[in-house]
N, C-alpha and C. Protein backbone atom coordinates (compact mmCIF):
# COMPACT_ATOMS: atom_id res chain seq x y z
N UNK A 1 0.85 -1.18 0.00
CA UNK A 1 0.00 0.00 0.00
C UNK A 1 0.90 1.24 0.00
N UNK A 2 1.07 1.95 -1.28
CA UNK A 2 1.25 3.54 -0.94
C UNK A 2 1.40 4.19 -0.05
N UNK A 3 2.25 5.30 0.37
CA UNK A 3 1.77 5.89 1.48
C UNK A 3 1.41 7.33 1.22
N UNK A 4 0.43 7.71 1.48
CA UNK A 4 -0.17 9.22 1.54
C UNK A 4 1.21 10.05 0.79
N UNK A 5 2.14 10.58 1.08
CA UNK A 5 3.18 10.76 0.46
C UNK A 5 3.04 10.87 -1.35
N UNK A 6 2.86 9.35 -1.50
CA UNK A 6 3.46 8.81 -2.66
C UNK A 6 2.19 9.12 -3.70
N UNK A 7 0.84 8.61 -2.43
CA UNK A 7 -0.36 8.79 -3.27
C UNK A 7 -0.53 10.29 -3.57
N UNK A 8 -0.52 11.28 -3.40
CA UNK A 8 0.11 12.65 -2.77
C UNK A 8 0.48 13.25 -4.86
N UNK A 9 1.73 12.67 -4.35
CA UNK A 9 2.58 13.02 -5.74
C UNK A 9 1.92 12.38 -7.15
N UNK A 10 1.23 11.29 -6.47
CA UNK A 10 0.74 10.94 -7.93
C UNK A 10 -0.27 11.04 -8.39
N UNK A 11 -1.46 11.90 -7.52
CA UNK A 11 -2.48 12.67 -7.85
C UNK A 11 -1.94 13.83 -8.53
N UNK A 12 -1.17 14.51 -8.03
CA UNK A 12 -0.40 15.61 -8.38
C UNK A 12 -0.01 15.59 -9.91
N UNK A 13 0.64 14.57 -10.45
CA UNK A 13 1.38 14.00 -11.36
C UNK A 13 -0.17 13.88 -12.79
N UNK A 14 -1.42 13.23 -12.22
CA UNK A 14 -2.30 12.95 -12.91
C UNK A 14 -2.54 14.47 -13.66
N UNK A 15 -2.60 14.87 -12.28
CA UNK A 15 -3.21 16.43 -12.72
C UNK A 15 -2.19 17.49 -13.74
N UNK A 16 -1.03 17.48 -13.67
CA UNK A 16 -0.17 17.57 -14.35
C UNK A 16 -0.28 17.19 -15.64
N UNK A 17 -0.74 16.04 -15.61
CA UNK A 17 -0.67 15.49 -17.04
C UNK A 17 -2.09 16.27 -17.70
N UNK A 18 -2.88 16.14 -17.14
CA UNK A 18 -4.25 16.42 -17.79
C UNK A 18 -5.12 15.59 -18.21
N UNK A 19 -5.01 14.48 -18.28
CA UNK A 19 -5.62 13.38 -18.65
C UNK A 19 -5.27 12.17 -17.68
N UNK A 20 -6.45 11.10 -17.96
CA UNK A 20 -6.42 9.59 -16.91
C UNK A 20 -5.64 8.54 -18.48
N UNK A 21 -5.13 7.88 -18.09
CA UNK A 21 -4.72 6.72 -18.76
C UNK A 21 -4.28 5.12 -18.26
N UNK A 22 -5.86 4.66 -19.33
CA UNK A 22 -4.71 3.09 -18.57
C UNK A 22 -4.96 2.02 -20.09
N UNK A 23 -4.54 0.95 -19.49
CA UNK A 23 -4.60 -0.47 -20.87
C UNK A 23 -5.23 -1.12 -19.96
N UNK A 24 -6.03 -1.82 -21.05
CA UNK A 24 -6.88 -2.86 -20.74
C UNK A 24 -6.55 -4.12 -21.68
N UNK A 25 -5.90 -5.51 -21.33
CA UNK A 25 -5.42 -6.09 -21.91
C UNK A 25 -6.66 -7.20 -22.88
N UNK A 26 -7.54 -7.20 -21.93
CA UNK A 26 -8.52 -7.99 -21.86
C UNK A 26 -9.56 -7.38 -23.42
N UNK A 27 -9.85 -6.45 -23.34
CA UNK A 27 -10.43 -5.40 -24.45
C UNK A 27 -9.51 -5.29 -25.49
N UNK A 28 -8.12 -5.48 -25.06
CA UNK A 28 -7.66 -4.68 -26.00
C UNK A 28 -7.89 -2.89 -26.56
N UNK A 29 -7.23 -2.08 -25.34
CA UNK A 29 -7.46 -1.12 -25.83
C UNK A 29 -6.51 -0.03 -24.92
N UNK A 30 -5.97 0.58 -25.20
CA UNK A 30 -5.79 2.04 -24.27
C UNK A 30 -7.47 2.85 -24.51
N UNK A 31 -7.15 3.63 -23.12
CA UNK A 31 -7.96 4.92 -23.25
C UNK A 31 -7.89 5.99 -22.35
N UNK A 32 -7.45 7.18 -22.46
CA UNK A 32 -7.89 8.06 -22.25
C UNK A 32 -8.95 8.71 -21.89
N UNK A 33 -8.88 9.39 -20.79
CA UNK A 33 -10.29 9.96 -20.24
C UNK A 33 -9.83 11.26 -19.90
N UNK A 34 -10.32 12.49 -20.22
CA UNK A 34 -10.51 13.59 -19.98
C UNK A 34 -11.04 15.02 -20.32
N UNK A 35 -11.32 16.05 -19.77
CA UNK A 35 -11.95 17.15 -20.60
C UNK A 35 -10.71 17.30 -22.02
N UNK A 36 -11.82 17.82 -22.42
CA UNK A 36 -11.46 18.62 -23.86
C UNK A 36 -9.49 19.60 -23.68
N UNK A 37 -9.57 20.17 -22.63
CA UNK A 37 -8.13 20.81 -22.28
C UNK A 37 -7.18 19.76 -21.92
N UNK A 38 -7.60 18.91 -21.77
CA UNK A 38 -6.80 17.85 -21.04
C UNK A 38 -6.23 16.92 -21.77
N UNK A 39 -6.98 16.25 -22.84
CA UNK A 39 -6.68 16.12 -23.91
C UNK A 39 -6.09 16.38 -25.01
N UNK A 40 -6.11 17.89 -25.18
CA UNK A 40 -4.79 18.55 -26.02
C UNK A 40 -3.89 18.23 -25.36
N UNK A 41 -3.20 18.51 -24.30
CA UNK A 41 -2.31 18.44 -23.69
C UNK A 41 -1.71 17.02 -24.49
N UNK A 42 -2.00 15.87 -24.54
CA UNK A 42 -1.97 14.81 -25.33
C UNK A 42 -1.42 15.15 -26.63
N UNK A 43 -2.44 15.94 -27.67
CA UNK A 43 -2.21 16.04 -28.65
C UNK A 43 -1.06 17.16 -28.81
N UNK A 44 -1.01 17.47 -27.74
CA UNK A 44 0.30 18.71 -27.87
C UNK A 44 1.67 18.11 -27.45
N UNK A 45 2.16 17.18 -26.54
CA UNK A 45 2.94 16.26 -26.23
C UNK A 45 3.10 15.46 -27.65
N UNK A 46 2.24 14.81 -28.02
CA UNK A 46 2.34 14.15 -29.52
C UNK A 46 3.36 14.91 -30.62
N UNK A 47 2.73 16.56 -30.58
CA UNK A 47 3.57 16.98 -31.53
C UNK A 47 5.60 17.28 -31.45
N UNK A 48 5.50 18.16 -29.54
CA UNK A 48 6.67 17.58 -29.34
C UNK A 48 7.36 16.88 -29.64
N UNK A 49 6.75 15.70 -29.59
CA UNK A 49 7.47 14.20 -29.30
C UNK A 49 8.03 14.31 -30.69
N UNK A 50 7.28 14.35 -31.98
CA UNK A 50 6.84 14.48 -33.77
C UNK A 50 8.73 15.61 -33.65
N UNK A 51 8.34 16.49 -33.06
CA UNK A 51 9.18 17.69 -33.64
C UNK A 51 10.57 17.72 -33.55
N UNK A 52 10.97 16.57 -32.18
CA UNK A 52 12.20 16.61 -31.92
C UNK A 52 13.17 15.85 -32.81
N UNK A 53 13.94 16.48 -33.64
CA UNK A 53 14.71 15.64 -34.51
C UNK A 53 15.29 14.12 -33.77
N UNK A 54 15.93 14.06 -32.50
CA UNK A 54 16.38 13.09 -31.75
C UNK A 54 15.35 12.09 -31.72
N UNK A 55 14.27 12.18 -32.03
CA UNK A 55 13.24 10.95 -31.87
C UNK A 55 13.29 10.11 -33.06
N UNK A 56 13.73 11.14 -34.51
CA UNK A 56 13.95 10.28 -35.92
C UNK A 56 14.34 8.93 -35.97
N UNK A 57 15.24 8.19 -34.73
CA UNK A 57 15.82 6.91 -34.72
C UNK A 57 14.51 6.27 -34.28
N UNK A 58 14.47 4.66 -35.12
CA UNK A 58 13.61 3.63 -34.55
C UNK A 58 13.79 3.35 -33.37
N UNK A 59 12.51 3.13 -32.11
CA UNK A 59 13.05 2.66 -31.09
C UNK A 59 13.05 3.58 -30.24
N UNK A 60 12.59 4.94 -30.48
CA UNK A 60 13.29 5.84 -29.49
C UNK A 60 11.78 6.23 -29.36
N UNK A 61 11.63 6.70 -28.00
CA UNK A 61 10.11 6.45 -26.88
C UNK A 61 10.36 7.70 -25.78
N UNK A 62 8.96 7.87 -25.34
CA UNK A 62 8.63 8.94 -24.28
C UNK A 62 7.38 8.08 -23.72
N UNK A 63 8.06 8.30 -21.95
CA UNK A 63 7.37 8.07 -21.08
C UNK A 63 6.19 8.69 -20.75
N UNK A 64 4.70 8.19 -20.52
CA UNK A 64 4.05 9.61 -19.85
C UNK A 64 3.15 8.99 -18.44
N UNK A 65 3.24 9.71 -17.52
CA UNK A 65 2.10 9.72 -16.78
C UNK A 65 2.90 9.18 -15.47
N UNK A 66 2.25 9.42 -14.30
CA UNK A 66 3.05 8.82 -13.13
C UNK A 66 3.40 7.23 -13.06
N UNK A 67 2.68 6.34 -13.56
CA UNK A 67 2.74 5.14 -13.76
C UNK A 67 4.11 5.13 -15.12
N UNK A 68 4.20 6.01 -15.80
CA UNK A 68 5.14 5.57 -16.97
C UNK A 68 4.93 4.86 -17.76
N UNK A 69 4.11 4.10 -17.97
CA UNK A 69 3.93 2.45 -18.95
C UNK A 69 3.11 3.20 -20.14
N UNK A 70 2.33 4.38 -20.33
CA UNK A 70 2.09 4.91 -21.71
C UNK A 70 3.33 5.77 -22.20
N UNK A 71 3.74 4.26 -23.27
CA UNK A 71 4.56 5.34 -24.24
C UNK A 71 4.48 5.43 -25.72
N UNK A 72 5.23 7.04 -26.20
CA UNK A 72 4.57 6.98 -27.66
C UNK A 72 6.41 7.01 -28.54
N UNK A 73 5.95 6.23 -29.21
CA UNK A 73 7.71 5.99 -29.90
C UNK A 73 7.54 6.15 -31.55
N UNK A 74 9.04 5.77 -32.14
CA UNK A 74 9.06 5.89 -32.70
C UNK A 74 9.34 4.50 -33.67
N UNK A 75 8.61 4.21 -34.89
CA UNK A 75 8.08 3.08 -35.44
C UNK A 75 8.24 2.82 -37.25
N UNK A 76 8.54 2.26 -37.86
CA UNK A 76 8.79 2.43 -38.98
C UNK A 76 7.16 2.69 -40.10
N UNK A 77 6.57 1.94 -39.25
CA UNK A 77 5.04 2.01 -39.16
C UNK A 77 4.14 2.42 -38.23
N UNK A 78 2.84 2.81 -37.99
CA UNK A 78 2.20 3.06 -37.31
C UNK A 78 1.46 1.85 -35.87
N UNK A 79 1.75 1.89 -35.16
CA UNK A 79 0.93 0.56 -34.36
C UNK A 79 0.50 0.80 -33.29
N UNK A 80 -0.19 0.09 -32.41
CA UNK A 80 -0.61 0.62 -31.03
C UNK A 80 -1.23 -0.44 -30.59
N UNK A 81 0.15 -1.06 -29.55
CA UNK A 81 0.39 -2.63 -28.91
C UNK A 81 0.04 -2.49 -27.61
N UNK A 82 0.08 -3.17 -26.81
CA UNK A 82 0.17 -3.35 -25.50
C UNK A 82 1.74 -2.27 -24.80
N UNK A 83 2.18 -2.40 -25.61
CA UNK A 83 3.73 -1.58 -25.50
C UNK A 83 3.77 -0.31 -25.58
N UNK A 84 2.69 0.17 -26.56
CA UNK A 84 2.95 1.47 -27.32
C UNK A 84 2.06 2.23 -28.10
N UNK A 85 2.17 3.78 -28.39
CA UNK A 85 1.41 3.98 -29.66
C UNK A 85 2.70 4.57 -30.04
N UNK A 86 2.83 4.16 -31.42
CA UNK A 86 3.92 4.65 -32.37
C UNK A 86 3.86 4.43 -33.64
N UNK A 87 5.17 5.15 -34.49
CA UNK A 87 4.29 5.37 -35.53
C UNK A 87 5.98 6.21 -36.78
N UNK A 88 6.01 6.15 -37.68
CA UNK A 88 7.05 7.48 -38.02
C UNK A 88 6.74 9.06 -37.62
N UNK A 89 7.42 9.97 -37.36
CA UNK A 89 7.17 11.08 -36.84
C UNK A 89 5.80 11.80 -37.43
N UNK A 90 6.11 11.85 -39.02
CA UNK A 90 4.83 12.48 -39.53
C UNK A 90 3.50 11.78 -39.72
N UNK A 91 3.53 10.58 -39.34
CA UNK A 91 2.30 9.67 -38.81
C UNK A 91 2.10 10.31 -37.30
N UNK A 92 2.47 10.48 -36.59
CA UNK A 92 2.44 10.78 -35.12
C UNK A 92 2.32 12.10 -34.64
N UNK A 93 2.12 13.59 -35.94
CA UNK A 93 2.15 14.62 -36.41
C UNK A 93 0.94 14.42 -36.78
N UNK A 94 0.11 13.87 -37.73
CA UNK A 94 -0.86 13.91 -37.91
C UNK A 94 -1.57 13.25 -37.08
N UNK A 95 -1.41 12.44 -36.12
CA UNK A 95 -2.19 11.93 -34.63
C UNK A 95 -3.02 12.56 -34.20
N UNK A 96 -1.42 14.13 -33.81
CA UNK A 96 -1.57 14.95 -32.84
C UNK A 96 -3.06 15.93 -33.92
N UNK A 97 -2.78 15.89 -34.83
CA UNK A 97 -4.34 16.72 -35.45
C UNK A 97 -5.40 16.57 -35.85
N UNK A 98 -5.41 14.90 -35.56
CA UNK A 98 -6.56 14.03 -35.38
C UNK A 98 -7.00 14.43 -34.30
N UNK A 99 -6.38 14.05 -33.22
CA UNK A 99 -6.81 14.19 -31.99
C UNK A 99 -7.64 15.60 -31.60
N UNK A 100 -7.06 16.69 -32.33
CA UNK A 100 -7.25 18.21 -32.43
C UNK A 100 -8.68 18.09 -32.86
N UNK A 101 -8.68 17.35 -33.57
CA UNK A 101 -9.62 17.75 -35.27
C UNK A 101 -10.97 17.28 -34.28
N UNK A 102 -11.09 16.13 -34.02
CA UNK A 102 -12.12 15.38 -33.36
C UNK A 102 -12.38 15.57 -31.66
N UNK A 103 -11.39 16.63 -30.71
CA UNK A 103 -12.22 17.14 -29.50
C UNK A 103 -12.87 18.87 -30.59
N UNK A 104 -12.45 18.83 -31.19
CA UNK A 104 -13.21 20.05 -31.84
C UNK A 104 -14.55 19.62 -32.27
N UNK A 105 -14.96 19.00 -32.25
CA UNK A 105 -16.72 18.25 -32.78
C UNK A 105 -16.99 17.14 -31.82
N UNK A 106 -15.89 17.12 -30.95
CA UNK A 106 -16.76 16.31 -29.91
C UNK A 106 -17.79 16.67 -28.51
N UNK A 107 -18.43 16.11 -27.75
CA UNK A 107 -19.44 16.26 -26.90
C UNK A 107 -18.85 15.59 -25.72
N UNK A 108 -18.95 15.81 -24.65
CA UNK A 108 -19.26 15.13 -23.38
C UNK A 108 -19.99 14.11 -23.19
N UNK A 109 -18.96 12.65 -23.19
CA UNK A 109 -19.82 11.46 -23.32
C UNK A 109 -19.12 11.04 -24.50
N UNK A 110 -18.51 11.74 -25.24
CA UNK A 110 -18.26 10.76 -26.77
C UNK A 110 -16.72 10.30 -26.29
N UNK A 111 -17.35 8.84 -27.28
CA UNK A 111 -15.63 8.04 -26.88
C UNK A 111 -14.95 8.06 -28.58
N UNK A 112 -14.39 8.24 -28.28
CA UNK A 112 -13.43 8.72 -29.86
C UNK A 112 -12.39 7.34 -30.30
N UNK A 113 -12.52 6.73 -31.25
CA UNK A 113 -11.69 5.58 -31.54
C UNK A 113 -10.78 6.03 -32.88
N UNK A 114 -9.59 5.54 -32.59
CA UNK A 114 -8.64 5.93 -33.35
C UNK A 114 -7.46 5.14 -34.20
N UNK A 115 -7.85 3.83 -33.86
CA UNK A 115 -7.44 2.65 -34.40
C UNK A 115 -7.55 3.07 -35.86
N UNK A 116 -8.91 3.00 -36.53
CA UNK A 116 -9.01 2.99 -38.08
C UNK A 116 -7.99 3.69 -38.78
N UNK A 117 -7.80 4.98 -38.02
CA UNK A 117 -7.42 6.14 -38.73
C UNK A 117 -6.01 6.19 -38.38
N UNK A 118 -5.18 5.45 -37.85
CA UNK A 118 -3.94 5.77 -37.48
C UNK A 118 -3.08 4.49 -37.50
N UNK A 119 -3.76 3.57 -37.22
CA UNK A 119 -3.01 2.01 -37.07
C UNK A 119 -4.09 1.11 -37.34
N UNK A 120 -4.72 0.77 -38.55
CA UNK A 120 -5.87 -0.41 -38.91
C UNK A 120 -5.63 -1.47 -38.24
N UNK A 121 -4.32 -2.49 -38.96
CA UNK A 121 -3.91 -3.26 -38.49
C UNK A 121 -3.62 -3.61 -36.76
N UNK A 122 -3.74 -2.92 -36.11
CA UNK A 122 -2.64 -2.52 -34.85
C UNK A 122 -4.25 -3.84 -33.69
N UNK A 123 -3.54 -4.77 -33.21
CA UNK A 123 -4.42 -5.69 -32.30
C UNK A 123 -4.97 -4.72 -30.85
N UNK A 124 -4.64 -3.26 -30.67
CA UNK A 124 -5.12 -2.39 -29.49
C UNK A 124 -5.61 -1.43 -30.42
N UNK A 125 -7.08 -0.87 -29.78
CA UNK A 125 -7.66 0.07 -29.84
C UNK A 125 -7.11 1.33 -29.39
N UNK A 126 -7.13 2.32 -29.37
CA UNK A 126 -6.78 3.92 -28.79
C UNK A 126 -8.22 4.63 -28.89
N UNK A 127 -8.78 5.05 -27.28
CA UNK A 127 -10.25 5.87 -27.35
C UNK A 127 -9.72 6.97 -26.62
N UNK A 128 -10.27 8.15 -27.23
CA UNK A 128 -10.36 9.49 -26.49
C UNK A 128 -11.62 9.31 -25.69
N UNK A 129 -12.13 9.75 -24.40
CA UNK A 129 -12.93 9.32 -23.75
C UNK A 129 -13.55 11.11 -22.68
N UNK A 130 -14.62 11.63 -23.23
CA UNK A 130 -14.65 12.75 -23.55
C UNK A 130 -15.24 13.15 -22.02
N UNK A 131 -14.88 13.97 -21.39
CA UNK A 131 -15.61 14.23 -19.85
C UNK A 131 -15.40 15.86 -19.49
N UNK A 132 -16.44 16.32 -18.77
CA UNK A 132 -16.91 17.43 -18.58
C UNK A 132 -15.79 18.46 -18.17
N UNK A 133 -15.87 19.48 -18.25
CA UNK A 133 -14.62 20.40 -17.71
C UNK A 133 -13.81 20.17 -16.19
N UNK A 134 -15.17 19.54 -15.20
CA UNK A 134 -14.65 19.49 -13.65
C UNK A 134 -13.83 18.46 -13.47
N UNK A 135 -14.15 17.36 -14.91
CA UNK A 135 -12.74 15.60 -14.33
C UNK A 135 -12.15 16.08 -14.02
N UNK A 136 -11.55 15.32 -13.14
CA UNK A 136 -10.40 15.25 -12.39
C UNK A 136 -9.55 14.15 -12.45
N UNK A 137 -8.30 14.02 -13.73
CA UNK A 137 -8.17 12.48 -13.88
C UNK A 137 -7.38 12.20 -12.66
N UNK A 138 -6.92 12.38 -11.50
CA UNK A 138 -6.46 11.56 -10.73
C UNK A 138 -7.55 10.91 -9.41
N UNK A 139 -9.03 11.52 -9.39
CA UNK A 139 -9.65 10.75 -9.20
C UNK A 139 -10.20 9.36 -9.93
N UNK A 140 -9.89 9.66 -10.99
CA UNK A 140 -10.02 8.15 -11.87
C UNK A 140 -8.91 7.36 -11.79
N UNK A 141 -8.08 7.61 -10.68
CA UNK A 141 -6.94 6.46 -10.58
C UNK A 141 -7.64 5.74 -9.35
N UNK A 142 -8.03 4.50 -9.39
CA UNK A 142 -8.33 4.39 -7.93
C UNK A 142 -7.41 3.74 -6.63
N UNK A 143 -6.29 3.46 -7.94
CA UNK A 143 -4.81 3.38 -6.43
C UNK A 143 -4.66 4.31 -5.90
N UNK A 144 -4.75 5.21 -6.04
CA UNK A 144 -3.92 5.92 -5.50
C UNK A 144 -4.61 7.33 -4.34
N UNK A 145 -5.81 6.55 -4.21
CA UNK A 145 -6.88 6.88 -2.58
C UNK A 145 -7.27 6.22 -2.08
């Protein structure tokens, strides 16, 4: 068990991020849960990630979230495993304006799937998972209270 401390920092850390994230092995799927602001944050990290020439090598990955285990790399192809969402940079560039494109017409309540459009092939789903301005994704962690 955590200690207040730890749980502490990693509420902190959620909130930081702006968004909830976990995998579901069973579904097959990542997802994301958060307001509309919270979510860019995502799609704005994406482009980072896209912009930094040092990421050009296969293989080369960014950690996110207090847990660490969502990461988005770099891929000769597009995929999104149990491991990863990755992709070549300008696949992972246009992610980030997918992601843009679709909280811009989305609603509260809509779950956004992103498999088709980014990785067909890929055996994990990716959902944007759309929630009101007040989420709070580190109440959607439930370790960590």
């Amino acid at each position: 068990m955590p200690s207040a401390k730890i749980n502490e920092m990693t509420q902190r850390e959620w909130r930081e991020l702006g968004y909830f994230y976990e995998r579901n092995d069973e579904t097959k799927e990542w997802r994301l849960q958060g307001a509309k602001a919270g979510l860019r944050k995502f799609a704005t990290a994406l482009r980072e990630y896209a912009g930094n020439p040092r990421n050009e090598i296969v293989s080369e990955h960014e950690h996110f979230g207090p847990y660490r285990y969502l990461e988005i790399g770099t891929w000769p192809t597009s995929e999104i495993t149990d491991h990863w969402i990755a992709g070549p940079l300008n696949e992972i560039r246009e992610l980030a304006s997918m992601v843009d494109g679709h909280l811009n017409m989305a609603s509260v309540g809509d779950c956004i799937c992103l498999r088709a459009v980014f990785a067909p092939v890929s055996a994990y789903e990716f959902v944007l998972e759309i929630q009101d301005d007040r989420f709070d994704p580190a109440m959607a962690d439930r370790d960590c209270w």
